[in-house]
Protein backbone atom coordinates (compact mmCIF):
# COMPACT_ATOMS: atom_id res chain seq x y z
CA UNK A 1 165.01 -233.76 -52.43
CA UNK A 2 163.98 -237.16 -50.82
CA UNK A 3 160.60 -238.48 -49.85
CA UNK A 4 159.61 -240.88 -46.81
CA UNK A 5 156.58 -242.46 -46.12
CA UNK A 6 155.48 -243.63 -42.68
CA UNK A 7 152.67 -246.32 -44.12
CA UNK A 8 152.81 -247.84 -47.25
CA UNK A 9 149.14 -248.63 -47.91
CA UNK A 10 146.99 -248.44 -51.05
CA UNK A 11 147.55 -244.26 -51.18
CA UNK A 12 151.25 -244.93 -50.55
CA UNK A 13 151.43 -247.19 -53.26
CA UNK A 14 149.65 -245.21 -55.62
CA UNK A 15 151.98 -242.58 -54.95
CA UNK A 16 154.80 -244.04 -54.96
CA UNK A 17 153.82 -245.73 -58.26
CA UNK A 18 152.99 -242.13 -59.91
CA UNK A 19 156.25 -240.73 -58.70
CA UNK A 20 159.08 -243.74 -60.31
CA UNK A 21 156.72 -244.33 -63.32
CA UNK A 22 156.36 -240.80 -64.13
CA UNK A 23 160.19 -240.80 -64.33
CA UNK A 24 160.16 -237.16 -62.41
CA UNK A 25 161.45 -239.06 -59.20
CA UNK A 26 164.20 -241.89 -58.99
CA UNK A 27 164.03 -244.46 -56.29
CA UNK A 28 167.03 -243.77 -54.42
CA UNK A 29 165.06 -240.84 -53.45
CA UNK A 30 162.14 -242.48 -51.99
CA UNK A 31 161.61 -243.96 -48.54
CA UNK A 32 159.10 -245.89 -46.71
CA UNK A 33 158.59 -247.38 -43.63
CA UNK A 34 155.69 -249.52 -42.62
CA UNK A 35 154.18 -251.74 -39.61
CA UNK A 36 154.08 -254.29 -41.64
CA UNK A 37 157.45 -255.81 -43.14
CA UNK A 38 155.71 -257.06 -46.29
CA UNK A 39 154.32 -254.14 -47.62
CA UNK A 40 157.81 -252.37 -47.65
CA UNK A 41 159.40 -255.50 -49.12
CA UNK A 42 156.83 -255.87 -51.86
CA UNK A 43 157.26 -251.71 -52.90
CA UNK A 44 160.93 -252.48 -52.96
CA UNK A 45 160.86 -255.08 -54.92
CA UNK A 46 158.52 -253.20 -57.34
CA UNK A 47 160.14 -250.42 -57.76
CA UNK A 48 163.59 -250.08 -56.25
CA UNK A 49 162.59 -247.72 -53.46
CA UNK A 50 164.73 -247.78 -49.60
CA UNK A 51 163.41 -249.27 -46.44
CA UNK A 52 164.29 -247.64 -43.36
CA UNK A 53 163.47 -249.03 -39.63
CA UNK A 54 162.39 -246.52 -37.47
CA UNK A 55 160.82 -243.02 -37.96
CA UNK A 56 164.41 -241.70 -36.52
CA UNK A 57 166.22 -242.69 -39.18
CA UNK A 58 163.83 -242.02 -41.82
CA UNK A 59 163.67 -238.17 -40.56
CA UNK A 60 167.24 -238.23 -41.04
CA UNK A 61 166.95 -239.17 -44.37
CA UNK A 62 164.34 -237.21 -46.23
CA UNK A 63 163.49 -233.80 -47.09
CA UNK A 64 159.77 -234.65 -47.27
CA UNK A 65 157.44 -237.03 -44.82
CA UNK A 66 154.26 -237.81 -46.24
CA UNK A 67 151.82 -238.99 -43.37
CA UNK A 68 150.13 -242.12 -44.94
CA UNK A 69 148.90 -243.90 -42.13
CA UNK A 70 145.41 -243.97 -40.29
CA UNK A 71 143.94 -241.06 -38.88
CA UNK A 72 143.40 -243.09 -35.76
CA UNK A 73 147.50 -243.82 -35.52
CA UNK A 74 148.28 -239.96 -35.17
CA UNK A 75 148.30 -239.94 -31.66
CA UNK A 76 151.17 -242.60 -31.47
CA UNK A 77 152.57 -241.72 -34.20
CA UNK A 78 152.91 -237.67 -33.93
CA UNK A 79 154.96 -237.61 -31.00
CA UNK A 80 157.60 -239.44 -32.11
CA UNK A 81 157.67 -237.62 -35.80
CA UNK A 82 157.89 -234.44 -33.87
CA UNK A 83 161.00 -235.30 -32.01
CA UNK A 84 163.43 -235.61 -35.28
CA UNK A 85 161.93 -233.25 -37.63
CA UNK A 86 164.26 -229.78 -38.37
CA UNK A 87 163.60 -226.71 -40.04
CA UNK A 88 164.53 -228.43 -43.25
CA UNK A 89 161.59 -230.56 -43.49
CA UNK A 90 158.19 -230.61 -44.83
CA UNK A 91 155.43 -232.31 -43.64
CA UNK A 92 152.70 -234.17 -46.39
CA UNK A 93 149.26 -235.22 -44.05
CA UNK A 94 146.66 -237.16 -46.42
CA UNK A 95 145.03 -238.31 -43.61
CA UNK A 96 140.65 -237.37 -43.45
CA UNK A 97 140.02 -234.97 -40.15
CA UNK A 98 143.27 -233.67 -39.39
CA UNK A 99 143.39 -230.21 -39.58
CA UNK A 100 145.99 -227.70 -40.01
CA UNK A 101 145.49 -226.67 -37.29
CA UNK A 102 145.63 -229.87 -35.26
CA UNK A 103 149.27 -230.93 -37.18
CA UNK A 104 150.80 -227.68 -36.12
CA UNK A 105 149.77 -227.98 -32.68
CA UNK A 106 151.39 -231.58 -32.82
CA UNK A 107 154.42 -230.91 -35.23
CA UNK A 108 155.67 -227.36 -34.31
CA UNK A 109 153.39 -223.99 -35.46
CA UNK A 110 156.69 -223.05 -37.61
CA UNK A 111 156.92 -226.45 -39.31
CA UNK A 112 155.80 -226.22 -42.91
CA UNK A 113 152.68 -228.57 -42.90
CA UNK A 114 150.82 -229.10 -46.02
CA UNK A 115 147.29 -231.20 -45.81
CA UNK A 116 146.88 -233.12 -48.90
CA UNK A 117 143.64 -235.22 -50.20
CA UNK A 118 143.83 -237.30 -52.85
CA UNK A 119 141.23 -239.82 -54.15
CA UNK A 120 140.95 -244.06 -54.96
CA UNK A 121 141.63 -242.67 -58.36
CA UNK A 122 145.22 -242.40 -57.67
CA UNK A 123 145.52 -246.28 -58.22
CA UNK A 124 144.91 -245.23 -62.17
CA UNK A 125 146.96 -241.77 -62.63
CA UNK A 126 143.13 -240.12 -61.97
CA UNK A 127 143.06 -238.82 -58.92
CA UNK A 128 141.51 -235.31 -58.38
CA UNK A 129 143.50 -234.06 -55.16
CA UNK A 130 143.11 -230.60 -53.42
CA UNK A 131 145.92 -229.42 -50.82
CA UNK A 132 145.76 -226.18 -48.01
CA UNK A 133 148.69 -224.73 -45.93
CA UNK A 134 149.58 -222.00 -43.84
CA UNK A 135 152.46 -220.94 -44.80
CA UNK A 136 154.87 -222.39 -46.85
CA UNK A 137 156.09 -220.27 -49.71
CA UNK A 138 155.83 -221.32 -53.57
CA UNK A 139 158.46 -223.05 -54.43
CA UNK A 140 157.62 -225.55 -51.54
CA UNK A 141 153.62 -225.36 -53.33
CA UNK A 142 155.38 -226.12 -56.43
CA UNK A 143 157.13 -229.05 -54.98
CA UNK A 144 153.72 -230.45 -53.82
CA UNK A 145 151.78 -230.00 -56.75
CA UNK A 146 154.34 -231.63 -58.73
CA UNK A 147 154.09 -234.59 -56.50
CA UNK A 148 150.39 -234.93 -56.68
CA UNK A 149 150.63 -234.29 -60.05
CA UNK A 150 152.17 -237.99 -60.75
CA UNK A 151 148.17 -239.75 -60.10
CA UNK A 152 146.22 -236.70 -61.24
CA UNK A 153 145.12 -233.15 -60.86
CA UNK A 154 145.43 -231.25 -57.77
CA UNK A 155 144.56 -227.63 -56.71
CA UNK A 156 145.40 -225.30 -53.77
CA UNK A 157 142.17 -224.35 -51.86
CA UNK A 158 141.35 -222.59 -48.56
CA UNK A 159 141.11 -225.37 -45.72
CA UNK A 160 137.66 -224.34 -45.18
CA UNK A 161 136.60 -225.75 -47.90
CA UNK A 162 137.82 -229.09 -47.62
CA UNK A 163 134.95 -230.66 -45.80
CA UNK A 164 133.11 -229.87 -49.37
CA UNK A 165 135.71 -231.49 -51.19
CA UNK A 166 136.13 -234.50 -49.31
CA UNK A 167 132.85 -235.08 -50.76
CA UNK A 168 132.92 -233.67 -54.15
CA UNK A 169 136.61 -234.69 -54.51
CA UNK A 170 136.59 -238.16 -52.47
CA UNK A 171 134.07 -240.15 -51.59
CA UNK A 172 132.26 -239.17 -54.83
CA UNK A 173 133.93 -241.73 -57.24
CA UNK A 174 131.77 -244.00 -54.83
CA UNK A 175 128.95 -242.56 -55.45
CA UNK A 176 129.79 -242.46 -59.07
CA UNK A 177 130.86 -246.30 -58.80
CA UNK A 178 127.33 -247.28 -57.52
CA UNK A 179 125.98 -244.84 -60.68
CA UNK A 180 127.58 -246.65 -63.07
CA UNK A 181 127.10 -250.49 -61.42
CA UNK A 182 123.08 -249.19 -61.15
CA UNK A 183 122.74 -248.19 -64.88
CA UNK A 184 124.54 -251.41 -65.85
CA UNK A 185 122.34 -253.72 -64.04
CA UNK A 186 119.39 -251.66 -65.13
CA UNK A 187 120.66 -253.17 -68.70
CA UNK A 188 121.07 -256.44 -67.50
CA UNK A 189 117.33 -256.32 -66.43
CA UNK A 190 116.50 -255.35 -70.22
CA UNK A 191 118.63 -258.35 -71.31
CA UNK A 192 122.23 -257.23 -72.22
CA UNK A 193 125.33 -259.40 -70.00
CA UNK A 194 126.84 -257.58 -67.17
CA UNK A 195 130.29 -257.04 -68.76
CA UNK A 196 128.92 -255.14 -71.69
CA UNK A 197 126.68 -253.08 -70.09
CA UNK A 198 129.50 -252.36 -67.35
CA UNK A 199 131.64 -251.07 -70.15
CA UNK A 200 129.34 -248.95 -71.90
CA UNK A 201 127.97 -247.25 -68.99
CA UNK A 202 131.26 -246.06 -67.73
CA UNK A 203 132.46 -245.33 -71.26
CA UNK A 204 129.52 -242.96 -71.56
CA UNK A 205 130.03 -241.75 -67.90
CA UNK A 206 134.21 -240.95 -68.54
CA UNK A 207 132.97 -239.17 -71.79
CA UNK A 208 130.13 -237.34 -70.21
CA UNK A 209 132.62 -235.94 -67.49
CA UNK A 210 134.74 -235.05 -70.58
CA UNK A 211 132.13 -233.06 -72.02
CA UNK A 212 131.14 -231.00 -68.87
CA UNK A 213 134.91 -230.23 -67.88
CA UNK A 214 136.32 -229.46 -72.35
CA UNK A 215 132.74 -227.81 -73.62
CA UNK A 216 131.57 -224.27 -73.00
CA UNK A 217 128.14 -225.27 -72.13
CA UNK A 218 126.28 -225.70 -68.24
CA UNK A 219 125.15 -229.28 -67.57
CA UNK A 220 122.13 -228.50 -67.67
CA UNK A 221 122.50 -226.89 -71.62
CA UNK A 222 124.16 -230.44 -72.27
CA UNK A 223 120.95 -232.22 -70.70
CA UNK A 224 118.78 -229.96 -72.84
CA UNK A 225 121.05 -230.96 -75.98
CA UNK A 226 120.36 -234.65 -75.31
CA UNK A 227 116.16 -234.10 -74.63
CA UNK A 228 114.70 -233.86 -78.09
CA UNK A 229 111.30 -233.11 -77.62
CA UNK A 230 108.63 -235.99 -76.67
CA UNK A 231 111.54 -238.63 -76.72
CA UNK A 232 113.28 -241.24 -75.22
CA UNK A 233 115.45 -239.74 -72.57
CA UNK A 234 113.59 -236.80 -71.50
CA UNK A 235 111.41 -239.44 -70.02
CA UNK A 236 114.40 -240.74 -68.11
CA UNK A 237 115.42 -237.50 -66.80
CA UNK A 238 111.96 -236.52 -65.74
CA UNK A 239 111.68 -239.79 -63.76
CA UNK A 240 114.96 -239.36 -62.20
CA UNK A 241 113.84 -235.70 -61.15
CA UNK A 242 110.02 -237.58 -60.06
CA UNK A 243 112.09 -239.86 -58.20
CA UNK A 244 114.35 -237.17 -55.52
CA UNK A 245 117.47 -237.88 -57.76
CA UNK A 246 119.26 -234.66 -57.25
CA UNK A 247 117.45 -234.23 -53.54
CA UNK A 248 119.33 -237.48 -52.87
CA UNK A 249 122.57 -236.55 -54.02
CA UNK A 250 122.23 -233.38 -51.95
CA UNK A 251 121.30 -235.60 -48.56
CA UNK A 252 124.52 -237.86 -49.70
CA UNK A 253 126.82 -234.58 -49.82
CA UNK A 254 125.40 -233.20 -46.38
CA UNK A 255 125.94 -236.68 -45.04
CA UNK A 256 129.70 -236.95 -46.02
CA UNK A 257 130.10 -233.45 -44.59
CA UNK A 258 128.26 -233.25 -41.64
CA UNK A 259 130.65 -236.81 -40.85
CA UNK A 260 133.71 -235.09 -41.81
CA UNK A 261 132.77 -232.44 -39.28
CA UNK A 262 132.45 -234.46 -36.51
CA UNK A 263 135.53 -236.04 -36.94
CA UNK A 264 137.41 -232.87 -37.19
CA UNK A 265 135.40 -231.89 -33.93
CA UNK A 266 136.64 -235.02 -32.52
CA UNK A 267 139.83 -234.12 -33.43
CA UNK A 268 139.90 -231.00 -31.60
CA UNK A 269 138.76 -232.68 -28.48
């Protein structure tokens, strides 16, 4: 099988960088095409991959386009794409608000689409990625998964759900980021240097998430385990709860959602 990419930005790269470092993919099977000349240069430099020069003749060449440009450059981008593809290919979106629904109506409703979103975690091997399709059979689900499976975990869910995940899944490392920078400036306020405290709170944040996804117990059985009685951190955790912690995190999911809506509503218009 080969792979092209039309747009070789930060998720291309990732990608790309998952695929010829896990050793499961060779270069001379990976293509890429970009607006900008440098960016396809620099990736094939780094890792041996081909250039091609128009969509036309990178249709020719692949088995597999991943979509990897800007939602907003669908519309001039689609049209084109839809002209060369054959019943041979399959079609990778990781673009936010496109639907299934919307790439079939573009692409053909017998081309085998699959809608893909990964995370920034990619860049490290971490991402957590979820995918949806209509109707492509399992060996083409297999091909995906081991894909994805280069910068993470991934996991087949019902497109319905994917407004959730795009929170949960995606713009939740942000949220996560801002966690971790708030705890360590919280230290740096009690007197310990920024670099320190930076490492230690993510270190306990990366094993924290280990414990929750490897132990038998709920989080809140964990947070129980760590509450002795009249100490230190229950007084943390009951200030956080004083203080709308998980009400705000609720507000933050609902406000990732409700956005992802509209833009699927937008979409459809």
């Amino acid at each position: 099988m080969k792979y092209g990419f039309i747009g070789l930005g930060n998720m291309a790269s990732a990608i790309i960088h998952g695929m010829i470092t896990s050793r499961k993919f060779t270069p001379s099977d990976v293509y890429g095409i970009n607006r900008s000349i440098g960016k396809t240069e620099l990736l094939m430099d780094k890792y041996a991959i081909q250039a091609t020069t128009s969509i036309e003749q990178l249709t020719k060449e692949v088995d597999v386009i991943i979509l990897a440009i800007k939602p907003q450059m669908f519309e001039d981008v689609l049209p084109t794409i839809q002209k060369h593809i054959t019943d041979k290919h399959i079609v990778i979106s990781i673009a936010a608000g496109k639907s299934l629904d919307y790439l079939h109506e573009q692409l053909g409703k017998d081309t085998t689409i699959f809608r893909v979103m990964p995370n920034i975690n990619a860049t490290i091997g971490a991402s957590t990625s979820c995918y949806s399709t209509l109707h492509a059979n399992d060996a083409q689900k297999a091909l995906v998964e081991q894909l994805f499976s280069t910068v993470g975990s991934i996991v087949e869910l019902p497109e319905n759900l994917f407004s959730i995940f795009t929170t949960i899944g995606c713009a939740s490392p942000a949220f996560t980021y801002l966690y971790i920078d708030s705890l360590a400036r919280a230290a740096v306020r009690e007197g310990m240097p920024k670099e320190m405290a930076l490492e230690i709170a993510a270190s306990s944040v990366l094993g924290s998430a280990k414990m929750v996804l490897e132990s038998d117990s709920h989080p809140w059985a964990l947070i129980d385990q760590v509450c002795s009685p009249g100490g230190t951190t229950i007084q943390g955790v009951t200030s956080l709860q004083v203080n709308h912690f998980e009400s705000t995190i609720y507000e933050a999911v609902d406000a990732v959602t409700t956005k992802d809506a509209l833009l699927q509503k937008q979409t459809v218009k």
